[in-house]
Protein backbone atom coordinates (compact mmCIF):
# COMPACT_ATOMS: atom_id res chain seq x y z
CA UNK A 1 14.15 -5.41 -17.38
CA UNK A 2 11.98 -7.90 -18.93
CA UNK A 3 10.79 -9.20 -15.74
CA UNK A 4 8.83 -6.23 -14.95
CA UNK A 5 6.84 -5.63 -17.81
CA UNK A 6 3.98 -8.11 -16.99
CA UNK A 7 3.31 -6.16 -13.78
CA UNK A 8 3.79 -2.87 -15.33
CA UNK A 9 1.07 -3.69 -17.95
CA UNK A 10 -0.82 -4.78 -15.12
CA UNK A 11 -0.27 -1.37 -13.13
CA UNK A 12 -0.62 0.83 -16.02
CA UNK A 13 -4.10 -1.20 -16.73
CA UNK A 14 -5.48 -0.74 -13.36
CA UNK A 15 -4.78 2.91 -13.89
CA UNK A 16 -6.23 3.37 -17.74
CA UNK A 17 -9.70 1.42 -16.13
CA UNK A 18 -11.04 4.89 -14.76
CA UNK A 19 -10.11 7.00 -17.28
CA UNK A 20 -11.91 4.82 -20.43
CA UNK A 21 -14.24 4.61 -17.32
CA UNK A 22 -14.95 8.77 -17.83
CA UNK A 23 -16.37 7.87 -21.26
CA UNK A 24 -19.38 6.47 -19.94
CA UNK A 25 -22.52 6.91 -19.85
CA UNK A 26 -23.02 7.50 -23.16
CA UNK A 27 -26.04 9.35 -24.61
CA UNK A 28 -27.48 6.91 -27.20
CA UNK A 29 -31.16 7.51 -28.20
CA UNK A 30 -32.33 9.22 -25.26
CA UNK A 31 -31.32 6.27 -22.91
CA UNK A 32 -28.10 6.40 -21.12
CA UNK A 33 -25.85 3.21 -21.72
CA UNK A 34 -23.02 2.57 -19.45
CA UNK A 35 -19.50 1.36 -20.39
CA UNK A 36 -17.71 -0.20 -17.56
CA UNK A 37 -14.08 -1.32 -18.83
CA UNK A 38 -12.42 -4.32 -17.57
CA UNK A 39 -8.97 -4.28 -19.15
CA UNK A 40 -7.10 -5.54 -15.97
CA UNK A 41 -9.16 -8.66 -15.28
CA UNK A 42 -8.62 -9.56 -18.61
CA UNK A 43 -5.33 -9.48 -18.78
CA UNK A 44 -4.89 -11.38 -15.45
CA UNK A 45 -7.20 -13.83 -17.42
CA UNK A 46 -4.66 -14.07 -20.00
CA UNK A 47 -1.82 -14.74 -17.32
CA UNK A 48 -3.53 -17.29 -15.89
CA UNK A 49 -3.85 -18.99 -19.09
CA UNK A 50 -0.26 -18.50 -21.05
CA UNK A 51 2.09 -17.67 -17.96
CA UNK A 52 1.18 -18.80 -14.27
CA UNK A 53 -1.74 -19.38 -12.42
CA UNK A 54 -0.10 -18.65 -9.14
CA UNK A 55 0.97 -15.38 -10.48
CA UNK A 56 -2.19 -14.70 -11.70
CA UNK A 57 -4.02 -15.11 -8.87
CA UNK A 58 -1.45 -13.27 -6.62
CA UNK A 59 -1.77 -10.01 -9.16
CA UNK A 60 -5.78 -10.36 -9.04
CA UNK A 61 -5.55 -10.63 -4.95
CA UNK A 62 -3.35 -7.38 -5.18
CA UNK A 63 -5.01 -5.30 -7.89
CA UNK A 64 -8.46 -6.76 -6.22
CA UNK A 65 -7.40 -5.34 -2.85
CA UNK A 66 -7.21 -2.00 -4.70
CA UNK A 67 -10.78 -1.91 -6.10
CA UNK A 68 -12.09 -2.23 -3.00
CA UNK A 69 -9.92 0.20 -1.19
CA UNK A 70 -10.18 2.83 -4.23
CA UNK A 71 -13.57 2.11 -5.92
CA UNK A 72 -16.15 0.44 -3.59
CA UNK A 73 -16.47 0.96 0.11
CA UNK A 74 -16.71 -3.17 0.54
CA UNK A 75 -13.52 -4.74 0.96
CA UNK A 76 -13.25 -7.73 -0.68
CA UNK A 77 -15.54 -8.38 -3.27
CA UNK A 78 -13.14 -7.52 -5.76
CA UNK A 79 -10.26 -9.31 -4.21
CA UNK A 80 -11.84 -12.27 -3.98
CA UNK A 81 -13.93 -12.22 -7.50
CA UNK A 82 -10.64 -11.09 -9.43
CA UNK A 83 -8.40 -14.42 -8.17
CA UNK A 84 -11.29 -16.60 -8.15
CA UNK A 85 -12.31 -15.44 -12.10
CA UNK A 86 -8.47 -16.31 -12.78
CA UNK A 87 -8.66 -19.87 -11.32
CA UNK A 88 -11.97 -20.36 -13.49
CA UNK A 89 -9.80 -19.47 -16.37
CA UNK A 90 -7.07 -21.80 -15.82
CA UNK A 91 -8.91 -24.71 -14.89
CA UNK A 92 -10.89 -24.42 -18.07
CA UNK A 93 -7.89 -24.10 -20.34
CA UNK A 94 -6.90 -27.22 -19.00
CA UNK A 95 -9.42 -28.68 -21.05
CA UNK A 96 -9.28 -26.20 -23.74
CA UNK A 97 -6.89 -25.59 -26.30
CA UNK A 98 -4.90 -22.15 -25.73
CA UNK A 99 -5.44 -20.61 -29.14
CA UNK A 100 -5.85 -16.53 -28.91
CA UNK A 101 -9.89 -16.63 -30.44
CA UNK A 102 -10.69 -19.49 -27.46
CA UNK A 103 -8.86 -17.12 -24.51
CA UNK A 104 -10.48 -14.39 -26.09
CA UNK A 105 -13.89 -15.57 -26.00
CA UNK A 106 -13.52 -17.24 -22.61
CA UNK A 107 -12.26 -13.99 -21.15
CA UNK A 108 -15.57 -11.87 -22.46
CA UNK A 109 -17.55 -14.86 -20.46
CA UNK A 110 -15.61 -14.71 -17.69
CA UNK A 111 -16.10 -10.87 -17.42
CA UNK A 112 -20.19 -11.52 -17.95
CA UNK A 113 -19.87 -13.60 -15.23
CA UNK A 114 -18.24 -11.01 -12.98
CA UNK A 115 -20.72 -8.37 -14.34
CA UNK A 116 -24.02 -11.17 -13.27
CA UNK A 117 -21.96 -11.32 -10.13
CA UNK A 118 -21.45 -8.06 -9.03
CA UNK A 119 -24.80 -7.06 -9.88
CA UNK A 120 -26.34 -9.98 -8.14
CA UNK A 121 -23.93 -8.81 -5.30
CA UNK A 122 -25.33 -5.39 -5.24
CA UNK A 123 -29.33 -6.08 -6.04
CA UNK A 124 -29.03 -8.26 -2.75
CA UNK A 125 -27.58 -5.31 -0.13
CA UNK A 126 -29.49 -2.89 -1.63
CA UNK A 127 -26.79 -0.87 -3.82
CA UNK A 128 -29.23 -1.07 -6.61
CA UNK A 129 -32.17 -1.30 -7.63
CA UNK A 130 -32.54 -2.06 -11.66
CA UNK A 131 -34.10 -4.83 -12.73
CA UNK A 132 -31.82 -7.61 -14.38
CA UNK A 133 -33.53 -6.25 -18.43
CA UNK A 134 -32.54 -2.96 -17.49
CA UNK A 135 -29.02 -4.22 -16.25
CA UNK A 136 -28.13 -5.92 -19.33
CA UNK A 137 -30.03 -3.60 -22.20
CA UNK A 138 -28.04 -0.32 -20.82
CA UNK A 139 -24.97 -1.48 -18.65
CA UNK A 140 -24.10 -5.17 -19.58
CA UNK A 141 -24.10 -5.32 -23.69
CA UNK A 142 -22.28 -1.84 -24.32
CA UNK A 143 -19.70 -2.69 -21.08
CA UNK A 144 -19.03 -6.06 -23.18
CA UNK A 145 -19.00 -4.59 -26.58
CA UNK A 146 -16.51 -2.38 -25.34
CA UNK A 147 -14.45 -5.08 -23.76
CA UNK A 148 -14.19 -6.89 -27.00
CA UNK A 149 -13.80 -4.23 -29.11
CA UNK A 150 -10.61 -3.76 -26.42
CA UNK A 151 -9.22 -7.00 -26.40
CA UNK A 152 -9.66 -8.27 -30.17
CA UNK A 153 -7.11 -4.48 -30.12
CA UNK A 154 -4.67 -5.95 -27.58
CA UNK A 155 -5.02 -9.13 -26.54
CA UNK A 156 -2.65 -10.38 -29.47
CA UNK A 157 0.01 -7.87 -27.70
CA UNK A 158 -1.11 -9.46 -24.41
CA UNK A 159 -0.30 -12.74 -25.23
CA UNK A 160 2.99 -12.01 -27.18
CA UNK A 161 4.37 -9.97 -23.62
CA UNK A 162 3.53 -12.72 -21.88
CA UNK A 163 4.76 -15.51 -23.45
CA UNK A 164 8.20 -13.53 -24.22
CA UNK A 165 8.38 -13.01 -20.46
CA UNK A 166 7.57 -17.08 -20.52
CA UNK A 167 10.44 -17.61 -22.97
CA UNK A 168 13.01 -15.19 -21.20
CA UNK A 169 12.15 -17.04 -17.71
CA UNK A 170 12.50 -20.77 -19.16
CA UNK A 171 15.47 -19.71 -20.66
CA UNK A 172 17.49 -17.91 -17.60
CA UNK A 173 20.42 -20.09 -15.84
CA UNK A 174 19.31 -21.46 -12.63
């Protein structure tokens, strides 16, 4: 039973996304700040770092797929942003030691990076039209305070699933 729990924190992540996502925007001051939560990529980003990269990336192909079909009306952005964000992360903790403070703090730049990205993405066909001050005064710092505020919550339970699903694999008869 153990085997499915990394997917089903996966699924139940990609469905939680939309409803944090009903929070937003938030009134703050008579300017309108927009929280856009990215739970799922960082938990593939912590997959790709304490369990497997291949799984990662095959999870961030899958889930990616579903962004576009459910979210956007452009097929694959997401699906190829959310496996190529997870290779990022695993070829930098090559280099970098795994603690939970260095994953965590590479995952928040990881997920600035997609935010850049995807706006970059979207100020070049025309989706929008905000200027990059704009972008990152009322969508970009609130969407990552409430990522970290998220993962310094979970992302000691994230990396405890994963490496007991680590440990239960390793230790299964072939």
């Amino acid at each position: 039973m153990m085997r499915f729990i990394v997917p089903a924190i996966a699924v139940a992540l990609f469905y939680l996304e939309p409803v944090f996502g009903l929070f937003s925007p938030l009134d703050i001051g008579g300017e309108y700040r927009y929280l856009i939560p990215r739970f799922l990529i960082m938990y593939l980003i912590f997959i790709s770092i304490y369990y497997s990269r291949n799984r990662a990336m095959a999870y961030a192909l899958f889930f990616g797929l579903l962004y576009d079909v459910f979210f956007l009306d452009i097929i694959g952005l997401y699906s190829f942003l959310y496996p190529l964000i997870c290779l990022i992360a695993s070829f930098i903790m090559r280099y970098i030691h795994q603690h939970l403070i260095v994953t965590t703090l590479m995952s928040l730049v990881l997920v600035t990076g997609l935010e850049f990205a995807l706006y970059q993405f979207f100020s070049l066909i025309g989706l929008t039209d905000i200027s990059l001050q704009v972008f990152v005064r009322e969508r970009l710092v609130p969407t990552m305070i409430a990522n970290s505020i998220f993962l310094v919550v979970l992302g000691w339970a994230f990396k405890y699933v994963i490496n007991a699903r680590l440990l239960q694999r390793l230790n299964q008869p072939n």
